[in-house]
C-alpha atoms as a PDB file:
ATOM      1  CA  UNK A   1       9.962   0.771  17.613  1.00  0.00           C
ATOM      2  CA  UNK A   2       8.790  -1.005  14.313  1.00  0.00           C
ATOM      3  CA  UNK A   3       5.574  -0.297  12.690  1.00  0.00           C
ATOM      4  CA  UNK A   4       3.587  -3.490  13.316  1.00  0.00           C
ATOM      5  CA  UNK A   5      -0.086  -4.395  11.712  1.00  0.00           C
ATOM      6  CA  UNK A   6      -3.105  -2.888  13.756  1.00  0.00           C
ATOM      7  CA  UNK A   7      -0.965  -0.133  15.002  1.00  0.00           C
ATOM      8  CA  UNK A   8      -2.028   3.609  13.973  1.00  0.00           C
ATOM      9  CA  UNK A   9       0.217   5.353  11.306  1.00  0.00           C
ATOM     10  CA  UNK A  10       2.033   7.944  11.901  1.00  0.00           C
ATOM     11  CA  UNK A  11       0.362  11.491  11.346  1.00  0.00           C
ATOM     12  CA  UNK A  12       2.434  14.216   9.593  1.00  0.00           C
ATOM     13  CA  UNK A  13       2.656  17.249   8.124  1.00  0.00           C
ATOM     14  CA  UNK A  14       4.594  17.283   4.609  1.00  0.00           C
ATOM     15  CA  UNK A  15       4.673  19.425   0.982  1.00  0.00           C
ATOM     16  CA  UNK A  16       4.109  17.054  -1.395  1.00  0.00           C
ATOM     17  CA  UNK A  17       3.995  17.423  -5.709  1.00  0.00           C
ATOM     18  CA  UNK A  18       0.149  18.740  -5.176  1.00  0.00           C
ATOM     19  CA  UNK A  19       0.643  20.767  -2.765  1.00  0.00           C
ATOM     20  CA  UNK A  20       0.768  21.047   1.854  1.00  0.00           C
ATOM     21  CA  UNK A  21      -1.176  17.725   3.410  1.00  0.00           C
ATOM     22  CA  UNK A  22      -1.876  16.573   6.636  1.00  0.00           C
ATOM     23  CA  UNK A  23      -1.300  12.455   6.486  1.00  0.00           C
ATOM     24  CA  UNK A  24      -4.560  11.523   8.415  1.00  0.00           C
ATOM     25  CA  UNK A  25      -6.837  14.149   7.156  1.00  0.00           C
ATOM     26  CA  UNK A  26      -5.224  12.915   3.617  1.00  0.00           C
ATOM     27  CA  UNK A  27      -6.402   9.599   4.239  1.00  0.00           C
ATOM     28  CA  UNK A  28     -10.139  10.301   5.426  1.00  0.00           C
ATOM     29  CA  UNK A  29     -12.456   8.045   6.338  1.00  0.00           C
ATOM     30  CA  UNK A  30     -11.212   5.635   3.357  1.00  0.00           C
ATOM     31  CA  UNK A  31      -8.669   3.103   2.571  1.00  0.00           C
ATOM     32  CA  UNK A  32      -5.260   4.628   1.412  1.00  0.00           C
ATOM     33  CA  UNK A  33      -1.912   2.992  -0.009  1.00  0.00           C
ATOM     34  CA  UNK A  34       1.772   4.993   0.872  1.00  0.00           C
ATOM     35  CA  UNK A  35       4.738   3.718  -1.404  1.00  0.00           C
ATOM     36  CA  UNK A  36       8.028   4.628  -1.523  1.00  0.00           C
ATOM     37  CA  UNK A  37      11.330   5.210  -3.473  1.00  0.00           C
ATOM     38  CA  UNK A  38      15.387   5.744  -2.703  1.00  0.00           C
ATOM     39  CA  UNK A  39      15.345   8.768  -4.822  1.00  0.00           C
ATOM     40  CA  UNK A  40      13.740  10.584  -7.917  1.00  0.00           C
ATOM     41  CA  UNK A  41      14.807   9.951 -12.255  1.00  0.00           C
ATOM     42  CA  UNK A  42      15.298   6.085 -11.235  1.00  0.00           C
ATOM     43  CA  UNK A  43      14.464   3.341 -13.609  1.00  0.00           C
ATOM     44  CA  UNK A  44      12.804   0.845 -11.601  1.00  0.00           C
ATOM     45  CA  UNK A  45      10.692   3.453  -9.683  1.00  0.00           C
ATOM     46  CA  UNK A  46       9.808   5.283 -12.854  1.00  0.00           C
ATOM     47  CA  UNK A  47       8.450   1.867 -14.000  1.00  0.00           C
ATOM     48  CA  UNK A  48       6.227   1.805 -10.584  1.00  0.00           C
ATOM     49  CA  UNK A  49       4.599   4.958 -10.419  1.00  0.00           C
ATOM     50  CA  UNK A  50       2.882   4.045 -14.053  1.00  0.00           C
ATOM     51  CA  UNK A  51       1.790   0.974 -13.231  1.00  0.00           C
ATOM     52  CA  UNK A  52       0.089   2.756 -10.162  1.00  0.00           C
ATOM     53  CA  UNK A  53      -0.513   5.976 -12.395  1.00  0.00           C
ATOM     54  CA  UNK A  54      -2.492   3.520 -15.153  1.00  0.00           C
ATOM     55  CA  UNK A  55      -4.509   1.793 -12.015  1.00  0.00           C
ATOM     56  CA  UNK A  56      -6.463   4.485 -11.348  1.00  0.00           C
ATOM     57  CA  UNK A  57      -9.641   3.335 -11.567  1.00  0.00           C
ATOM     58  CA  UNK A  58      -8.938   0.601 -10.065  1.00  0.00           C
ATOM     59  CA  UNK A  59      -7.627   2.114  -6.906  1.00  0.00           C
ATOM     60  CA  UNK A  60     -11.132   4.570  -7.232  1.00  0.00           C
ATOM     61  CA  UNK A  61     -13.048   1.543  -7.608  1.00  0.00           C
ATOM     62  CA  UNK A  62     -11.969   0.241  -4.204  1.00  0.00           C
ATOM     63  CA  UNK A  63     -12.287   3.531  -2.347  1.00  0.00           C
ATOM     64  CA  UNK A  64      -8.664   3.710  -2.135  1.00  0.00           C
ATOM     65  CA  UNK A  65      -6.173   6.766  -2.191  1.00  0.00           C
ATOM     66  CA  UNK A  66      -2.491   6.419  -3.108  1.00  0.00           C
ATOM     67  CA  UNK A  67       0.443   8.287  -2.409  1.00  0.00           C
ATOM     68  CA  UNK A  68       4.139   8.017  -3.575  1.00  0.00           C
ATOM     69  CA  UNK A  69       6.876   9.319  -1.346  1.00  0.00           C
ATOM     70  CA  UNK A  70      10.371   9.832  -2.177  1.00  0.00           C
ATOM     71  CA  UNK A  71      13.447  11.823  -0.026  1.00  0.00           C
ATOM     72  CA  UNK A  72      13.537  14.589  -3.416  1.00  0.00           C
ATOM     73  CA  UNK A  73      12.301  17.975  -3.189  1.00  0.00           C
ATOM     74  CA  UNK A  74       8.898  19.184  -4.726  1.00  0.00           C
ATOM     75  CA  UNK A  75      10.358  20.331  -7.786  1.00  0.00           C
ATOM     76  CA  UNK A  76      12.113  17.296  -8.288  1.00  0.00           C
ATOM     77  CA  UNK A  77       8.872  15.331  -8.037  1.00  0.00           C
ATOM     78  CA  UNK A  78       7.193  17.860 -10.800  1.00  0.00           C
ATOM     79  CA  UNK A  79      10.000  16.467 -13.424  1.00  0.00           C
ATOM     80  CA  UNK A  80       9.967  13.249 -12.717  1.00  0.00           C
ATOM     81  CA  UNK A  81       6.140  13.299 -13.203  1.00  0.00           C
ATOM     82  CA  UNK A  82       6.753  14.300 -16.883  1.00  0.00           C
ATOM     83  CA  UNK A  83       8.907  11.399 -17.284  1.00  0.00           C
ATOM     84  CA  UNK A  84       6.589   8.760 -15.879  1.00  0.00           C
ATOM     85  CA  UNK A  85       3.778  10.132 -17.553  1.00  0.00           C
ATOM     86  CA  UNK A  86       5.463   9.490 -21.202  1.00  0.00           C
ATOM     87  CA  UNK A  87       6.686   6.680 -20.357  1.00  0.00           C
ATOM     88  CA  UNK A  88       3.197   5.062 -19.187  1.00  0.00           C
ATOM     89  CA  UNK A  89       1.048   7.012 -21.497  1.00  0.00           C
ATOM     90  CA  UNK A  90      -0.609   7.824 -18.820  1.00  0.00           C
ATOM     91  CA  UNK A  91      -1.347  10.818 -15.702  1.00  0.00           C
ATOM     92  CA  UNK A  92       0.080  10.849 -12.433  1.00  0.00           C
ATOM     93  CA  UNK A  93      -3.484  11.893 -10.286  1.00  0.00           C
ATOM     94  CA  UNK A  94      -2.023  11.195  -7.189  1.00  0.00           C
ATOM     95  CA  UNK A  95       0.250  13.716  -5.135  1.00  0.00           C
ATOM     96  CA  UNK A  96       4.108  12.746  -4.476  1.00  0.00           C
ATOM     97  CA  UNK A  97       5.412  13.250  -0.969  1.00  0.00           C
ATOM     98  CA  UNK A  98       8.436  15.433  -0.283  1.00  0.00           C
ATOM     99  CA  UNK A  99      11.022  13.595   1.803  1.00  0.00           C
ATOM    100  CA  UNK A 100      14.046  15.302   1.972  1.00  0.00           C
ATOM    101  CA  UNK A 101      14.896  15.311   5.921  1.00  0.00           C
ATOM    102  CA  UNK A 102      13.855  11.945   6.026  1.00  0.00           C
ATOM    103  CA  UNK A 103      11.399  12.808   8.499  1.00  0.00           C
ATOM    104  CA  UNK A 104       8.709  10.667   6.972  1.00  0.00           C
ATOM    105  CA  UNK A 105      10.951   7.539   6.174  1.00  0.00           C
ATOM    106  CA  UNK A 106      11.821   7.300   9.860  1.00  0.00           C
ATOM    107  CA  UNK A 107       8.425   7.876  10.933  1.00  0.00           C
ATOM    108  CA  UNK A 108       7.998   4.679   9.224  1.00  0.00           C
ATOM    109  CA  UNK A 109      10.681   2.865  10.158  1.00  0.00           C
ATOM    110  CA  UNK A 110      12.096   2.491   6.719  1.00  0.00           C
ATOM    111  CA  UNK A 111      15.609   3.585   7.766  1.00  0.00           C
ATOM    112  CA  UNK A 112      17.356   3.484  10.681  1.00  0.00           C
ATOM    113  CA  UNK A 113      17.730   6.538  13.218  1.00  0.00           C
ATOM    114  CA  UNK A 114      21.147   7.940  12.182  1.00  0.00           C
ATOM    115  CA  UNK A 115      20.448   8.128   8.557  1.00  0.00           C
ATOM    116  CA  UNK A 116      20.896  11.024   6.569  1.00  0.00           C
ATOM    117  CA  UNK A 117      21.175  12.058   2.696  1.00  0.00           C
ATOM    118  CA  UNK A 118      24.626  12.894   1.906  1.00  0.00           C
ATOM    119  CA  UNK A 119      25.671  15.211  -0.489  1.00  0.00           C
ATOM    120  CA  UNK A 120      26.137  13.639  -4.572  1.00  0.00           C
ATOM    121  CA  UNK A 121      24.073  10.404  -2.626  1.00  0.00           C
ATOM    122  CA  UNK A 122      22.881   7.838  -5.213  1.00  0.00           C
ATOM    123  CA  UNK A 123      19.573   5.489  -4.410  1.00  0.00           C
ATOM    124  CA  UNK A 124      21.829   3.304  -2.707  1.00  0.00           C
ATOM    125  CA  UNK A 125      22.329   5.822   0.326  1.00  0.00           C
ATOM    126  CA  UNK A 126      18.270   5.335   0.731  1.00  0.00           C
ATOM    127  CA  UNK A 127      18.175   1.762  -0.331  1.00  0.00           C
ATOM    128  CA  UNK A 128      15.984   0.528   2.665  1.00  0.00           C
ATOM    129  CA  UNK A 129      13.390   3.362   1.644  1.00  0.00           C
ATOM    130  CA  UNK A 130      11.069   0.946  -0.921  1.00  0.00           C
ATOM    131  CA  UNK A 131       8.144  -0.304   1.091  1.00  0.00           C
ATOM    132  CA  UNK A 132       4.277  -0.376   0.394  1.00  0.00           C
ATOM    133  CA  UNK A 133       1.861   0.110   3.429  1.00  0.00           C
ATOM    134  CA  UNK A 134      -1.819  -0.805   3.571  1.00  0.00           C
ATOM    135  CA  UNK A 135      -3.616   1.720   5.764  1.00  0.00           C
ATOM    136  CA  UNK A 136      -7.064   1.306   6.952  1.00  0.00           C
ATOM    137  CA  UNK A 137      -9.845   3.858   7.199  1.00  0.00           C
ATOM    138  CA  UNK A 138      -9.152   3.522  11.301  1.00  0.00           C
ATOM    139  CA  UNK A 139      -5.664   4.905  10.002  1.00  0.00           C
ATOM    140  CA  UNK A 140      -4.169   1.404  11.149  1.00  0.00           C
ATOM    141  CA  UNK A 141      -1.260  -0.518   9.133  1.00  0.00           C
ATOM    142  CA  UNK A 142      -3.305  -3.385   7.745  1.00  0.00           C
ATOM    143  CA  UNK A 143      -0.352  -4.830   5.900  1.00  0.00           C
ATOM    144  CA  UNK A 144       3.453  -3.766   4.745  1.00  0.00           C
ATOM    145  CA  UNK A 145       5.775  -4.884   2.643  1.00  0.00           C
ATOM    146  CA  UNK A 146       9.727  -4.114   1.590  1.00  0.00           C
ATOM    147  CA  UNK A 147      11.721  -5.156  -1.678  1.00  0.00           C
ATOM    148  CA  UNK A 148      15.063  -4.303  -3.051  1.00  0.00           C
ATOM    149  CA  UNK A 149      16.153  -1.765  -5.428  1.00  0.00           C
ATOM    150  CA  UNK A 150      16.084  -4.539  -8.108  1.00  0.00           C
ATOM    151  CA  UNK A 151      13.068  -6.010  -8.047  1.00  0.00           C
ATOM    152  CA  UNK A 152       9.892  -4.039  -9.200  1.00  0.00           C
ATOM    153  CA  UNK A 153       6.787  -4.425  -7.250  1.00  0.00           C
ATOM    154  CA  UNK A 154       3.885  -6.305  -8.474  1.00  0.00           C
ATOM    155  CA  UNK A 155       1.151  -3.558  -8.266  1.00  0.00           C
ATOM    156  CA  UNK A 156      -1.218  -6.349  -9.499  1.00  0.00           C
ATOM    157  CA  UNK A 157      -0.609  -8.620  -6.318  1.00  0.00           C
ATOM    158  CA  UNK A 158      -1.239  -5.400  -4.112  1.00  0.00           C
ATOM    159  CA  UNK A 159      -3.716  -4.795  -5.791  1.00  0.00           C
ATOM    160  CA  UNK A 160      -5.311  -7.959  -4.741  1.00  0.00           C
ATOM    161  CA  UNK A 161      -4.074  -8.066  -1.195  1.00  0.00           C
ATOM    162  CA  UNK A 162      -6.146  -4.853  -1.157  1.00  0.00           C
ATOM    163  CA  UNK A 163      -9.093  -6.446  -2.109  1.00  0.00           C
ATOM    164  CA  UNK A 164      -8.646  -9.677   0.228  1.00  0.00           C
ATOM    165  CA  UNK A 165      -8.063  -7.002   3.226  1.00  0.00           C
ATOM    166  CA  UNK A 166     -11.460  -5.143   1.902  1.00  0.00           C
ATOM    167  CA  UNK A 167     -13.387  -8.412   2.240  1.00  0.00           C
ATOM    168  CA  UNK A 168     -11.900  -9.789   5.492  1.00  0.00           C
ATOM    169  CA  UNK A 169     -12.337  -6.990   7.477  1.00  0.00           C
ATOM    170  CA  UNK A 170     -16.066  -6.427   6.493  1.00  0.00           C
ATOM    171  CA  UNK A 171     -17.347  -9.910   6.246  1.00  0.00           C
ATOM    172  CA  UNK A 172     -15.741 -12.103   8.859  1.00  0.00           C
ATOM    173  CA  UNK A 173     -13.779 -14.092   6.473  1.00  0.00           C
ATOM    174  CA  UNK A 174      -9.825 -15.172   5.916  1.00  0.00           C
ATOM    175  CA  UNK A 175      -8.707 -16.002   2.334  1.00  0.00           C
ATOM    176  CA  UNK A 176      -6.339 -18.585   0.860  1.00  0.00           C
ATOM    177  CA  UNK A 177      -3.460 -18.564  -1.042  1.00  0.00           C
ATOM    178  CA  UNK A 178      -3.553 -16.999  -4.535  1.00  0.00           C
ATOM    179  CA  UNK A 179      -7.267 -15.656  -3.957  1.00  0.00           C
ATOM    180  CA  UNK A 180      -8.241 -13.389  -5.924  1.00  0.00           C
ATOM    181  CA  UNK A 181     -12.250 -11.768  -6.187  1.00  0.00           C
ATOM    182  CA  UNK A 182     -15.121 -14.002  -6.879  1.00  0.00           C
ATOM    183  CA  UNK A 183     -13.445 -17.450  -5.537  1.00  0.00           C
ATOM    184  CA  UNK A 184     -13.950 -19.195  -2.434  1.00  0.00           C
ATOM    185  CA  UNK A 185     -13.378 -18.190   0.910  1.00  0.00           C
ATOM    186  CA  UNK A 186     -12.024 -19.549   4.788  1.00  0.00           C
ATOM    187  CA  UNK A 187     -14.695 -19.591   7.110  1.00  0.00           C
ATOM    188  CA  UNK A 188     -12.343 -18.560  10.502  1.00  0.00           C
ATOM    189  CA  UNK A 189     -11.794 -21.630  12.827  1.00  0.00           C
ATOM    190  CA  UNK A 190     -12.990 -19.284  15.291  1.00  0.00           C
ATOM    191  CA  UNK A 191     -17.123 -19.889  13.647  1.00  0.00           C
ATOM    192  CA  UNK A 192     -18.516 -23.000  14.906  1.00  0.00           C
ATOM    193  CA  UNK A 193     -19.961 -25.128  12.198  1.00  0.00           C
ATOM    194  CA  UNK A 194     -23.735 -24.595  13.147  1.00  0.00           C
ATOM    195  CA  UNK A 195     -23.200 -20.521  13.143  1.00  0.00           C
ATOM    196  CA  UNK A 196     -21.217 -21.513  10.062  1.00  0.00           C
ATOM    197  CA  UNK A 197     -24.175 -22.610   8.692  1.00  0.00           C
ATOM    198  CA  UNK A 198     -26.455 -19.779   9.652  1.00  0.00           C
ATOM    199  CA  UNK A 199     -24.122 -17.384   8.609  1.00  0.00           C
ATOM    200  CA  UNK A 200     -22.409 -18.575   5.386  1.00  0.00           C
ATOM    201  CA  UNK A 201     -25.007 -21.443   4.196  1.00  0.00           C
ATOM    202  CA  UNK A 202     -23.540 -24.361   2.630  1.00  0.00           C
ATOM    203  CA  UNK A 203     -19.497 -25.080   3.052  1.00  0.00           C
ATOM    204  CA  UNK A 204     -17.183 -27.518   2.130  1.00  0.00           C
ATOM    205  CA  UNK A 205     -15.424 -29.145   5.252  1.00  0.00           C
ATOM    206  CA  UNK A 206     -11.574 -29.959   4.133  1.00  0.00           C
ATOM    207  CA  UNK A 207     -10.344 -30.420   7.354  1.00  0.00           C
ATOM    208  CA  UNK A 208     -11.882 -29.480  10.581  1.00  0.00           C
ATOM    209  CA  UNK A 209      -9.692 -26.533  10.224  1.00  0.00           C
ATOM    210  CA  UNK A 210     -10.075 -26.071   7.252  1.00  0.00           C
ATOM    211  CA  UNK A 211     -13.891 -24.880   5.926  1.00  0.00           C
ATOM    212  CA  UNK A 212     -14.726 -22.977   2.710  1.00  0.00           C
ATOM    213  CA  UNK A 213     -17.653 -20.908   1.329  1.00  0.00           C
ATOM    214  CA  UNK A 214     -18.744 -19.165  -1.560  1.00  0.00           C
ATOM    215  CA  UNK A 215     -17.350 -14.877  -0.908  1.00  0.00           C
ATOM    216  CA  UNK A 216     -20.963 -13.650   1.120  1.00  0.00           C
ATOM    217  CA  UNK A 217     -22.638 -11.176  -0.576  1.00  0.00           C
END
């Protein structure tokens, strides 16, 4: 069965480039971001892991752990590292899953049952294995995404559907398109427009669907 938002991830036990984890006890009572790559020394995922690598503070900021998974070995992982970290000046502080049985990409539904890695493979055997998933402190999928092996993610935009997921799940809001921190907010249709008002304090009425408020504090 697919992974669908609200469910609970998967738990696991895996090595990864820092050493054994548990997936849940990983995660901890905070939010945490798993994203994934076809297969070690490529050149789009080489180009991901530093932009994650160089938003580390950012990721700190918002309480947030990260992990990168890939279906290489350990070692693998270890030299890659070296290569991403020269090639975005920066340092990898955030452990690499090891992947090889595929265990974890199934787990996930990121390939299909009968896969398996055959031998010489190339990134194309694990194509399907390039998603990003949102996970909640309650160790629910808050939001997922899949792309191609040519097209790099946007670490920026998940970065901010990070922080939209932050504020609607703690302050009974939904946010529009393109919203990024500090602009206005959707008041749910859900509120009526006198708890509206108690809640929010002024709003601008667009439709009667439609409502929006300054971010609450």
């Amino acid at each position: 069965m697919s992974l669908r938002i609200n469910d609970v991830v998967p738990d696991f036990e895996a090595e990864t480039s820092e050493g054994p984890i548990r997936f849940h006890d990983w995660i901890g009572d905070g939010w945490a971001i798993l994203f994934s790559h076809p297969k070690d020394f490529t050149p789009v995922c080489t180009t991901e892991f530093g932009a994650v690598a160089n938003l580390s503070e950012e990721w700190k900021k918002r309480g947030t752990k990260v992990i990168g998974i890939s279906v290489d070995g350990v070692e693998d992982h270890k030299g890659w590292i070296g290569d991403i970290e020269s090639y975005c000046k920066g340092r990898v502080d955030f452990p690499i899953i090891a992947d090889e049985d595929l265990k974890v990409a199934k787990l996930f539904d990121m390939l299909p049952a009968e896969a398996y890695l055959p031998d010489g493979r190339t990134p194309a055997d694990s194509a399907t294995v390039r998603s990003v998933f949102i996970i909640g402190p309650d160790k629910q999928l808050k939001l997922s995404m899949t792309y191609p092996m040519t097209v790099g993610r946007n670490f920026g935009e998940i970065l901010r559907a990070l922080d939209a997921l932050q504020a609607t799940t703690t302050k009974g809001i939904a946010t529009p398109a393109d919203w990024t921190v500090g602009q206005d907010v959707i008041i749910p249709p859900t509120v009526s427009d006198e708890d509206a008002k108690a809640k929010f304090g002024e709003f601008e009425t667009i439709f009667p669907y439609l409502r929006k408020t300054r971010m609450p504090k």
